[in-house]
Protein backbone atom coordinates (compact mmCIF):
# COMPACT_ATOMS: atom_id res chain seq x y z
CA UNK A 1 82.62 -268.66 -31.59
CA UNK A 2 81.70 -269.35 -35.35
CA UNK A 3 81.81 -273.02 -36.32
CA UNK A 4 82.49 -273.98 -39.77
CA UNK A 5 79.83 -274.88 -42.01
CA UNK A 6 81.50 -277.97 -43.12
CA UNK A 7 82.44 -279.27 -39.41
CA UNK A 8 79.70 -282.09 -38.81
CA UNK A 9 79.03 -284.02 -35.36
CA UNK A 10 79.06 -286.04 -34.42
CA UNK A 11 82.43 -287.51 -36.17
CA UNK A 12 83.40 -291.03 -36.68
CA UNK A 13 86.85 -292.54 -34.76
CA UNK A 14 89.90 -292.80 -36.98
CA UNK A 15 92.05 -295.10 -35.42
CA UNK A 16 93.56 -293.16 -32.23
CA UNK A 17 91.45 -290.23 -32.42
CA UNK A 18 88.21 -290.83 -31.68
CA UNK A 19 84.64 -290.07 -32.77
CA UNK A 20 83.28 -286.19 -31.30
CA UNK A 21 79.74 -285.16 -30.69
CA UNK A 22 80.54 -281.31 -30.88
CA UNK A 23 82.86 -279.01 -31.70
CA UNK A 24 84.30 -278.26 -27.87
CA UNK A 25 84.71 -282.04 -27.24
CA UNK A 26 86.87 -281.74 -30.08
CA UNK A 27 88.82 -278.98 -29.35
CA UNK A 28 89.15 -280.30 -25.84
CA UNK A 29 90.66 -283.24 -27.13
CA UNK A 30 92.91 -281.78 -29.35
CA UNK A 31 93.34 -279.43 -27.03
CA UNK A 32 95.03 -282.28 -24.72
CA UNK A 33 96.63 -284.65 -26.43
CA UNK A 34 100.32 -285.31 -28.35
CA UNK A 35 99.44 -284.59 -32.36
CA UNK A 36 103.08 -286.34 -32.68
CA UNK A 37 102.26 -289.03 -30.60
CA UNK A 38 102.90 -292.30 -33.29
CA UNK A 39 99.70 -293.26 -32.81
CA UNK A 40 98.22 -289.91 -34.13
CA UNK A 41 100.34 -289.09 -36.57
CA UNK A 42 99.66 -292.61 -37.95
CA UNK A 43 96.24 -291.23 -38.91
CA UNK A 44 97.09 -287.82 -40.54
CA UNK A 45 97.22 -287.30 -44.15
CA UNK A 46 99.16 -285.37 -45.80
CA UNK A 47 97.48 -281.96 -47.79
CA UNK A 48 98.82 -280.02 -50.31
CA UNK A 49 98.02 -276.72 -49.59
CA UNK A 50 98.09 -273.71 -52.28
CA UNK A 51 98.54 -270.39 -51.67
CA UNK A 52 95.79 -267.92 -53.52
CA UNK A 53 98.53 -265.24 -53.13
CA UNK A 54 98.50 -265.24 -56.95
CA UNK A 55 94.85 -265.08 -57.50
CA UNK A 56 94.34 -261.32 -58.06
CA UNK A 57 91.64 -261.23 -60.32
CA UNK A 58 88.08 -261.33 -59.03
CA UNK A 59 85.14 -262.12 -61.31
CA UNK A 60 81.30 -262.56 -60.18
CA UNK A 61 79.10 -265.26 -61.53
CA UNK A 62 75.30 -265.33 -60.47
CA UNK A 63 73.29 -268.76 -60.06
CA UNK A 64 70.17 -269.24 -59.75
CA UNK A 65 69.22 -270.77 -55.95
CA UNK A 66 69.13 -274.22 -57.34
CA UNK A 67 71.99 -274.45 -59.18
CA UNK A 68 74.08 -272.53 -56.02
CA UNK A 69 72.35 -275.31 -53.75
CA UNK A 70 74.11 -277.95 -55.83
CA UNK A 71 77.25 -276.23 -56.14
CA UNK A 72 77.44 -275.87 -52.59
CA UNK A 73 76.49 -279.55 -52.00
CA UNK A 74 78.95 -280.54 -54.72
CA UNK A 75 81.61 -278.97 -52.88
CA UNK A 76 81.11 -279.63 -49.43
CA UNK A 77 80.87 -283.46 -50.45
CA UNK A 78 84.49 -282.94 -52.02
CA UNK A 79 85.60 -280.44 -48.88
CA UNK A 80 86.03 -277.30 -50.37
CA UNK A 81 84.96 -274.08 -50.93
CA UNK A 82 81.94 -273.47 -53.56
CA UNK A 83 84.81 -270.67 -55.17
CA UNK A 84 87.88 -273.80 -55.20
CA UNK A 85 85.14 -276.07 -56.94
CA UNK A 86 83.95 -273.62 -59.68
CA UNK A 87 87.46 -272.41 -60.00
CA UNK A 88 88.70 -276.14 -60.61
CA UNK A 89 86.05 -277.00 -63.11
CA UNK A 90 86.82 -273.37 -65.24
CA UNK A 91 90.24 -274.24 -65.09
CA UNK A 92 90.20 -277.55 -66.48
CA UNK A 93 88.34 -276.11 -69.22
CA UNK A 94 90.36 -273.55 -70.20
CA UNK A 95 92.93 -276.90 -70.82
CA UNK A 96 91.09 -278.83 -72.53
CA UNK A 97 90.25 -275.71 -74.89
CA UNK A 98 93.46 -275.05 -74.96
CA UNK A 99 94.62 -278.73 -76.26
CA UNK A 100 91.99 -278.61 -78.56
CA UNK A 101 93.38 -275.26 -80.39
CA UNK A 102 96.95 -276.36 -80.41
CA UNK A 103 95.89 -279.91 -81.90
CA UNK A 104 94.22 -278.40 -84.46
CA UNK A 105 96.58 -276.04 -85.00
């Protein structure tokens, strides 16, 4: 079985759940306890998930090993994907050109 990249053990406790040293102590857990139990559900957060259903266009950037190093870094310190990360920052871009043409428009 593949483990995530950005799964690191051991884990620290949160409240009910506690800390894991691996990924099948986890799972295990998980595996046998109530996720609605009060207790547990006390400690979830709440994610807003996106769909990239409308994300049809596909365009390739190249990096130099540094500068992919830092991205990745970058973006498993934030928890998410190198693509999410560089997609946010080109995004917020494109706004703030785009405020800057219509003000000076």
């Amino acid at each position: 079985m593949k483990v995530s990249k950005y799964l690191k053990y051991p884990t620290k406790a949160h409240g009910a759940i506690p800390a894991f040293q691996s990924y099948e102590e986890e799972a295990e857990w998980w595996d046998t306890h109530d996720t609605g139990a009060a207790e547990i559900e006390a400690e979830m957060t709440p994610v807003a998930v996106r769909s990239t259903r409308n994300y049809t266009e596909n365009v390739q950037v190249r990096f130099d090993k540094e500068s992919d190093r830092a991205l990745e870094t970058l973006a498993h310190e934030r928890g998410l994907k190198k693509a999410t990360l560089i997609r946010t920052w080109v995004l917020e871009r494109l706004r703030q050109e785009y405020d800057q043409h219509r003000d000076a428009s």
